[in-house]
Protein backbone atom coordinates (compact mmCIF):
# COMPACT_ATOMS: atom_id res chain seq x y z
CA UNK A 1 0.00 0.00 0.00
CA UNK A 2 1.61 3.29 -1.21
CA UNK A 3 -0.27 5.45 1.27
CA UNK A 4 -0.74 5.23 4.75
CA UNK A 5 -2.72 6.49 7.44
CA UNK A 6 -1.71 9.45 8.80
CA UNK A 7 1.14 7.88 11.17
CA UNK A 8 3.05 11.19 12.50
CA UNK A 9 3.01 10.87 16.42
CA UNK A 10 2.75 14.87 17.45
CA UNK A 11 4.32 14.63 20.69
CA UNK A 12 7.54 12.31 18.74
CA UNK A 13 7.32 14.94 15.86
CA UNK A 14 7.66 17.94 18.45
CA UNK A 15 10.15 16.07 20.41
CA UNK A 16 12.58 15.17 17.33
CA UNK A 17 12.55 19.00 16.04
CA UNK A 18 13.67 20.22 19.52
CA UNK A 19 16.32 17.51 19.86
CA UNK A 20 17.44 18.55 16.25
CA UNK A 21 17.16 22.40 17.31
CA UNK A 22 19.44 22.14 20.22
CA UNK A 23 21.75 19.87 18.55
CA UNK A 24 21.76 22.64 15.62
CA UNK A 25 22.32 25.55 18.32
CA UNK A 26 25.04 23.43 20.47
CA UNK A 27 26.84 21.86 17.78
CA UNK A 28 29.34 23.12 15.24
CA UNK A 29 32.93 22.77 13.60
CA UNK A 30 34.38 25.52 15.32
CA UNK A 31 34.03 27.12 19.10
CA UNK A 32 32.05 26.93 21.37
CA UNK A 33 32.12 23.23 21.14
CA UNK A 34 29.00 21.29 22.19
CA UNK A 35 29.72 21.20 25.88
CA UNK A 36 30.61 24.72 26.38
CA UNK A 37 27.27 25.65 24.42
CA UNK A 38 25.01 23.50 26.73
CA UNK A 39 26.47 25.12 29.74
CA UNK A 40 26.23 28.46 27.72
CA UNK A 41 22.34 27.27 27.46
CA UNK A 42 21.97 26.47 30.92
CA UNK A 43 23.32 29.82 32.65
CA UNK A 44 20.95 31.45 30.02
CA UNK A 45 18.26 29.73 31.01
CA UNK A 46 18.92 29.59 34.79
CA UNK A 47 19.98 33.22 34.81
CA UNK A 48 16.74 34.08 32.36
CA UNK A 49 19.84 36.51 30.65
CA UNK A 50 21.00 36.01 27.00
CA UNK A 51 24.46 37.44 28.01
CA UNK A 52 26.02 34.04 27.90
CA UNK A 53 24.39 33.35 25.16
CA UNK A 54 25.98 36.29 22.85
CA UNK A 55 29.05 33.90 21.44
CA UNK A 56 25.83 31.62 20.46
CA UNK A 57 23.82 34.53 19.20
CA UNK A 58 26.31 35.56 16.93
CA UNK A 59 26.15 32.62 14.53
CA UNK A 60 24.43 29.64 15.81
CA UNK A 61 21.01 30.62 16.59
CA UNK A 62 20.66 32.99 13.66
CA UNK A 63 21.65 29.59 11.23
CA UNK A 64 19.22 27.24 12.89
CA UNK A 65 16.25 29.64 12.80
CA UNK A 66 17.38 29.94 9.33
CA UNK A 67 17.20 26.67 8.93
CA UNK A 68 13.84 26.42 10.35
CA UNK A 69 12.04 29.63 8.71
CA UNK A 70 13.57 28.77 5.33
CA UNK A 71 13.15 24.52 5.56
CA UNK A 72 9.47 25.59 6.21
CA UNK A 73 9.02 27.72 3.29
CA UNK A 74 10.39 25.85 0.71
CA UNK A 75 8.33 22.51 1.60
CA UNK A 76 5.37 24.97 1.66
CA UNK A 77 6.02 25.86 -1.55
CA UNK A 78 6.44 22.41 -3.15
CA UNK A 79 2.99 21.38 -1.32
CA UNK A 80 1.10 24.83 -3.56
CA UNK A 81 2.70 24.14 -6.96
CA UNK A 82 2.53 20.49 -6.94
CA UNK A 83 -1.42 20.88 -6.23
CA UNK A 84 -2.38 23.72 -8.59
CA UNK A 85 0.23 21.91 -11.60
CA UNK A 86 -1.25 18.57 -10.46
CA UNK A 87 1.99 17.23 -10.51
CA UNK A 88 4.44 15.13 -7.46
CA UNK A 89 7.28 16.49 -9.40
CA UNK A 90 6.39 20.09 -9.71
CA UNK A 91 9.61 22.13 -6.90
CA UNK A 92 10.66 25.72 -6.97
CA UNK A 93 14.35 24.97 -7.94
CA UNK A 94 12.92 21.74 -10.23
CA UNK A 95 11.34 23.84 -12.47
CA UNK A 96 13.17 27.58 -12.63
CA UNK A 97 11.73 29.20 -10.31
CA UNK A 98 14.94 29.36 -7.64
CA UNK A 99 17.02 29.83 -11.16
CA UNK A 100 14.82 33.28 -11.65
CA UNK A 101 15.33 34.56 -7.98
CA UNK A 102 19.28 33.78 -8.55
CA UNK A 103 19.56 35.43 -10.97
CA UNK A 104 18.13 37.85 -10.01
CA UNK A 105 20.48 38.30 -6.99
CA UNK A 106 23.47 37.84 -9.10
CA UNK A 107 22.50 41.37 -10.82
CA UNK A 108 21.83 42.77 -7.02
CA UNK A 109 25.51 41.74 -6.55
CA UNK A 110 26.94 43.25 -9.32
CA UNK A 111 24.98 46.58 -8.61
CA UNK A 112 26.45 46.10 -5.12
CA UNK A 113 23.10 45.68 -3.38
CA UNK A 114 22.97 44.40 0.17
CA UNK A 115 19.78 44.15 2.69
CA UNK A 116 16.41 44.85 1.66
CA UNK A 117 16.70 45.34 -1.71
CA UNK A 118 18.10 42.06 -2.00
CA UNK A 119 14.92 40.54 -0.98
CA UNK A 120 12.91 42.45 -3.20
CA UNK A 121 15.08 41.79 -6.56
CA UNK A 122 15.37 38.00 -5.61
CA UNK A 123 11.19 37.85 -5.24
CA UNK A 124 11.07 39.93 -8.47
CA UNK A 125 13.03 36.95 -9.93
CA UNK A 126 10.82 34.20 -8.32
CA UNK A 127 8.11 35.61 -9.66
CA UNK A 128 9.46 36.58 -13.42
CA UNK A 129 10.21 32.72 -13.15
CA UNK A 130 6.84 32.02 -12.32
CA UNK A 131 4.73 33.79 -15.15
CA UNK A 132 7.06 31.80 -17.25
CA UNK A 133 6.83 28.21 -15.85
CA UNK A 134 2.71 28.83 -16.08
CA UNK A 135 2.74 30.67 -19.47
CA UNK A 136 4.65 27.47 -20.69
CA UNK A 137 2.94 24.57 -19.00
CA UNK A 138 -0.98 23.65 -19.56
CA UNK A 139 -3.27 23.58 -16.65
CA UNK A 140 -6.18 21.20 -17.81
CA UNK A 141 -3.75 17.89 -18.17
CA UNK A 142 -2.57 15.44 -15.09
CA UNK A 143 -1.03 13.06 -17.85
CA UNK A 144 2.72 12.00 -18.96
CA UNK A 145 2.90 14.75 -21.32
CA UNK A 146 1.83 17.50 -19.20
CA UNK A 147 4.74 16.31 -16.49
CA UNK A 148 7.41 16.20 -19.61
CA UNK A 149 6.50 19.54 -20.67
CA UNK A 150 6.31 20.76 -17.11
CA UNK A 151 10.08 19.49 -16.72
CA UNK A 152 11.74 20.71 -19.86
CA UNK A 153 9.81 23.91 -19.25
CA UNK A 154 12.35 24.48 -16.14
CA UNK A 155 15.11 23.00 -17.45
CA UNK A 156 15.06 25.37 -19.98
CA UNK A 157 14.07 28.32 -18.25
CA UNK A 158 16.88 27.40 -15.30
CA UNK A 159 19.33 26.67 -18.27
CA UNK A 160 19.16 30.09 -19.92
CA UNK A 161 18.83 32.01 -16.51
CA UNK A 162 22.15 30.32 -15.87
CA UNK A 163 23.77 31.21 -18.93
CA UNK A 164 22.91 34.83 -18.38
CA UNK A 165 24.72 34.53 -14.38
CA UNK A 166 27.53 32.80 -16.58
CA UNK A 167 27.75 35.92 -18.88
CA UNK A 168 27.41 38.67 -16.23
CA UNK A 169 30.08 37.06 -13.83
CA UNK A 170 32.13 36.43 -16.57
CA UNK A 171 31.83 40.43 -17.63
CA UNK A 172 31.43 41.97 -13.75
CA UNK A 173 33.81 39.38 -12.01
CA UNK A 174 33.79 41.82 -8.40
CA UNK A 175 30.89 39.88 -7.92
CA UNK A 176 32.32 36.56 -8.50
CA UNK A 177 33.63 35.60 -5.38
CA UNK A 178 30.47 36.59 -3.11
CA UNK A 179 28.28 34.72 -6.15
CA UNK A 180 30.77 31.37 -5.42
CA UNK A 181 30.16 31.31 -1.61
CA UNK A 182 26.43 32.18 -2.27
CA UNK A 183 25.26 29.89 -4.75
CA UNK A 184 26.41 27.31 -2.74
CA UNK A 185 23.63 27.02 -0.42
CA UNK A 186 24.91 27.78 3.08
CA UNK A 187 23.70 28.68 6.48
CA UNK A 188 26.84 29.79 7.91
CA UNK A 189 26.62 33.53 7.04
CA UNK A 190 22.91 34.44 7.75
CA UNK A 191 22.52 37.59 9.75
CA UNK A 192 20.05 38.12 12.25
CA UNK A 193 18.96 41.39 10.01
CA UNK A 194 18.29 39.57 7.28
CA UNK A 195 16.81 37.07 8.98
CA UNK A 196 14.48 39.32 10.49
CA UNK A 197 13.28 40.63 6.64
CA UNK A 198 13.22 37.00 5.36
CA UNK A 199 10.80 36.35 7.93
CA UNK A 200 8.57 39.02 7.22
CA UNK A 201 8.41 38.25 3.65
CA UNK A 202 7.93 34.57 4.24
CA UNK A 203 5.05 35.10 7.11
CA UNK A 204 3.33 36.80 4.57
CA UNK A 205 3.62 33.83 1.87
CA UNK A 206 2.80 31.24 4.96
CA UNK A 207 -0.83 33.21 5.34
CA UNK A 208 -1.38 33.57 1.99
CA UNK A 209 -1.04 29.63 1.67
CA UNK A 210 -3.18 29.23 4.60
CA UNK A 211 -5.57 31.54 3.28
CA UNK A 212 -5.93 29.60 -0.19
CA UNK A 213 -6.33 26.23 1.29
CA UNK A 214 -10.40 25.76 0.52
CA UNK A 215 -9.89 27.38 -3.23
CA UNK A 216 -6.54 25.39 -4.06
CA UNK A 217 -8.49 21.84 -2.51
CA UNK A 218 -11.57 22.89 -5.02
CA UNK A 219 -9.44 22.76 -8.05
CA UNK A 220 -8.39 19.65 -7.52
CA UNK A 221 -11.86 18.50 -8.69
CA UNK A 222 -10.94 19.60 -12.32
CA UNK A 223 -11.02 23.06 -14.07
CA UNK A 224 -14.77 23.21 -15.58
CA UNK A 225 -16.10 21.56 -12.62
CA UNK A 226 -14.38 24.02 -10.43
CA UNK A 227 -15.55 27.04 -12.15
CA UNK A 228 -18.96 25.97 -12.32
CA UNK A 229 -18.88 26.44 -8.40
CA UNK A 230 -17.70 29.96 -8.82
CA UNK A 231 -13.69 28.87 -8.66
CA UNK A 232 -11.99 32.25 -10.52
CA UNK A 233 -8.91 29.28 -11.47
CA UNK A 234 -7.03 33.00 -12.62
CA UNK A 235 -7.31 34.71 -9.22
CA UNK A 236 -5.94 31.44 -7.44
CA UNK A 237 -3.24 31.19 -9.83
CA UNK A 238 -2.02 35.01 -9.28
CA UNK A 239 -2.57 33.55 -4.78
CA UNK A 240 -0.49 30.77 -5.49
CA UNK A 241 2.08 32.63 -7.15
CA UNK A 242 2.15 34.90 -4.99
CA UNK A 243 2.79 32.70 -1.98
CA UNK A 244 5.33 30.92 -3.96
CA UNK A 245 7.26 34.05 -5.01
CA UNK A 246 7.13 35.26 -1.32
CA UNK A 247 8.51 32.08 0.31
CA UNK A 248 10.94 31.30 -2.62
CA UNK A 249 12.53 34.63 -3.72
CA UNK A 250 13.10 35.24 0.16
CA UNK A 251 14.60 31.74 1.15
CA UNK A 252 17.20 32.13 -2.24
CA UNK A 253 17.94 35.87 -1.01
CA UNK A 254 19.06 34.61 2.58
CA UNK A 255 20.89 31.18 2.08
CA UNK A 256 21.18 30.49 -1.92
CA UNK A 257 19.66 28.21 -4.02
CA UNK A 258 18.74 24.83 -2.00
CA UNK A 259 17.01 22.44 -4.27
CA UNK A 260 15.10 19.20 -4.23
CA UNK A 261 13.60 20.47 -0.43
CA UNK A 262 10.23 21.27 -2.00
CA UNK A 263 10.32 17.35 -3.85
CA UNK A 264 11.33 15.77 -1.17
CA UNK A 265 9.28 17.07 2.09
CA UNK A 266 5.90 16.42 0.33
CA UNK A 267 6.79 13.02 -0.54
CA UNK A 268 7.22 12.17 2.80
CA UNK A 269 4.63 14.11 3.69
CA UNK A 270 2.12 12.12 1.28
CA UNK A 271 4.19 8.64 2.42
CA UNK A 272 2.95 9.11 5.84
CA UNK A 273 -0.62 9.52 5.00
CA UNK A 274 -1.12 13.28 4.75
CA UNK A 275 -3.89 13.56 1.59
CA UNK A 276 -5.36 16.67 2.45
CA UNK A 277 -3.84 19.83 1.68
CA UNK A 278 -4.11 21.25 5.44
CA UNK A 279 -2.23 18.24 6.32
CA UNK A 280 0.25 18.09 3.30
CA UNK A 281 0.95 21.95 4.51
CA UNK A 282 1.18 21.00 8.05
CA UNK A 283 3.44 17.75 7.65
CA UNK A 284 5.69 18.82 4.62
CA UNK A 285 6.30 22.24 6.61
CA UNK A 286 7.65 19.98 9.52
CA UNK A 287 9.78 17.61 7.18
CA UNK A 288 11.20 20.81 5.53
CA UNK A 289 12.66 22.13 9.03
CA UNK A 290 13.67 18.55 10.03
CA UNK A 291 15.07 17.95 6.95
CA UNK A 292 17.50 21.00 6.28
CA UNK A 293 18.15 21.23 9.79
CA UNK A 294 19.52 17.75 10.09
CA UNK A 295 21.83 18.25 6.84
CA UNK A 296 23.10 21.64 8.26
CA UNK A 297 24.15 19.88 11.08
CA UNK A 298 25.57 16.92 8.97
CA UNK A 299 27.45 19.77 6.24
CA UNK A 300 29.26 20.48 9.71
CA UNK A 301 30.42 17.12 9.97
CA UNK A 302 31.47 15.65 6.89
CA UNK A 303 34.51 17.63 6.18
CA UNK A 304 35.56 19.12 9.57
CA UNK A 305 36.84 21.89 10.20
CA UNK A 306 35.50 23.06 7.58
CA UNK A 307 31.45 23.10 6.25
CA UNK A 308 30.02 21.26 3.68
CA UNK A 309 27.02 23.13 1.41
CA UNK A 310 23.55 21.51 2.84
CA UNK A 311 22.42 22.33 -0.99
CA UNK A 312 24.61 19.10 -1.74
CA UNK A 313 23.79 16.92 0.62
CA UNK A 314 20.09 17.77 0.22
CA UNK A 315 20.88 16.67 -3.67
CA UNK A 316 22.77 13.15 -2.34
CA UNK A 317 19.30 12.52 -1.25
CA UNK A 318 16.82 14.25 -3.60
CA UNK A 319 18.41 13.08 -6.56
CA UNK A 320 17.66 9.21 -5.61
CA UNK A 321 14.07 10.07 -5.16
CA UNK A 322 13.64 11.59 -7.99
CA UNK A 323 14.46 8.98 -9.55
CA UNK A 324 12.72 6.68 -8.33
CA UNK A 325 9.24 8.81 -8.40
CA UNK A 326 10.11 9.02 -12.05
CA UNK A 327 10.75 5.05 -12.73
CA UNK A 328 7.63 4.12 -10.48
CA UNK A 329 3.79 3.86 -12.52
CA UNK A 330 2.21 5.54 -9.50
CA UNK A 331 2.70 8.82 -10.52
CA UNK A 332 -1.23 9.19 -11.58
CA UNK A 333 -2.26 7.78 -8.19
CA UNK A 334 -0.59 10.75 -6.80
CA UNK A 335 -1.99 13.29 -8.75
CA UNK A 336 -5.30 12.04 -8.07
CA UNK A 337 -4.70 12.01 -3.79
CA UNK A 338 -7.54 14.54 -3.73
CA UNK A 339 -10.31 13.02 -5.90
């Protein structure tokens, strides 16, 4: 049976994220090792004073809220394209979209743009990335040929938008070196500031998804049938893009582009039982935050002292699932969770 009941034990679930969280926090290649940032911990708590928790502050916290706010959003994301396309395969970074909002950033390098206004050229991206991926790929089919054209409809949009980073670095190479670090995929060199903006921006696509739950679960009955019950398909697409755009643009703007998150969380999400879109939302949201916060902590590992790029490691594993989603004949049986 490909799909069971809906097996996620809240109080394990809860339990597992804090474990992770404090491991995140405690744990790292460099100083304060993991002993000297559980007492750090405990003289915060006991004292209720973050002073001995500033070496911690600095770097550690900031990357495992990171982890957490940016985990969330790109699972979140996956859940709302893959139900509006129809489609298990449809991702942000899968089909352009993260491409779009890197490129973007790549041109907010070279203009020597920092802060804010790196948030809102990376969302501009996202969402030029968008209109693209939707002009290109038909709405009304949840066949093979819909999923190829889907596919090669980011492959080539993610192809060209990396030519044109390709052609820019190559022309305005001050921004090469930040680009390298950046496109990476990191969580070492988030800043609380930013962090603060990302999760403004991100907030905002979160509610929006929430708020397009009953909508996005009525389209899932098919196009004419929707609209017959008074479903404007157009106004949910410009919601869902939206959301997307929100949650994407800002997640590439803070850490780089981390693919295969938005695959991968809503296939375990659906593995565990979750059909409905409140629960794909809910559980693929939590597998996103495990997820990338358990390969942050792993990128520390690997190669000590020095960090691995969690955008790898999260492709070790993506890559094999992808795979296999692609070789398996269920794929129409997944489309169809919500019929």
């Amino acid at each position: 049976m490909l799909f069971q009941p809906l097996s996620l034990k809240p109080l394990y679930a809860i339990a597992a994220l804090a474990v992770l969280t404090v491991l995140s926090i405690s744990y790292g290649a460099g100083s304060p090792n993991i002993a000297d940032s559980l007492k750090l911990l405990w003289q915060s708590l006991s004292g209720l004073s973050l002073a001995p928790l500033q070496p911690l502050l600095e770097l550690r916290i900031p990357r495992t809220f990171a982890a957490l706010l940016v985990g969330a959003a790109l699972s979140i994301s996956g859940v709302i394209l893959q139900n509006l396309l129809k489609n298990p395969l449809a991702d942000s970074g899968l089909i352009g979209i993260n491409s779009g909002a890197s490129l973007a950033v790549v041109i907010a390098i070279i203009l020597q743009l920092h802060g804010l206004s790196l948030f809102f050229w990376a969302i501009f991206g996202a969402f030029i990335s968008a209109v693209l991926v939707f002009a290109l790929t038909p709405r009304n089919q949840t066949d093979y040929s819909s999923l190829t054209r889907l596919i090669l409809a980011g492959l080539a949009i993610a192809s060209t938008f990396q030519g044109l980073m390709a052609a820019l670095l190559l022309k305005f190479q001050h921004g090469l070196d930040e680009y390298r670090f950046w496109v990476l995929g990191s969580l070492n060199r988030v800043e609380p500031q930013f962090l603060l903006i990302a999760a403004g921006f991100i907030a905002v696509g979160i509610i929006t998804a929430c708020l397009i739950i009953r909508p996005l679960a009525l389209s899932l009955v098919g196009d004419q049938l929707a609209q017959s019950l008074g479903l404007n398909l157009k106004l949910l697409e410009l919601a869902c893009i939206a959301a997307v755009v929100l949650m994407t643009g800002s997640a590439v703007a803070l850490t780089g582009p981390i693919a295969f998150l938005g695959l991968i969380a809503p296939y375990f999400a659906r593995a565990i039982g979750a059909v409905s879109i409140p629960q794909q939302l809910l559980c693929s949201g939590y597998f996103g935050m495990l997820l990338l916060l358990a390969a942050d902590i792993l990128a520390r590992t690997v190669v000590q002292p020095f960090e691995a790029p969690v955008s790898i490691l999260l492709t070790l594993l993506g890559a094999p699932i992808l795979i296999w989603m692609v070789r398996q004949n269920n794929l129409q049986n997944i489309v169809q969770l919500e019929k």
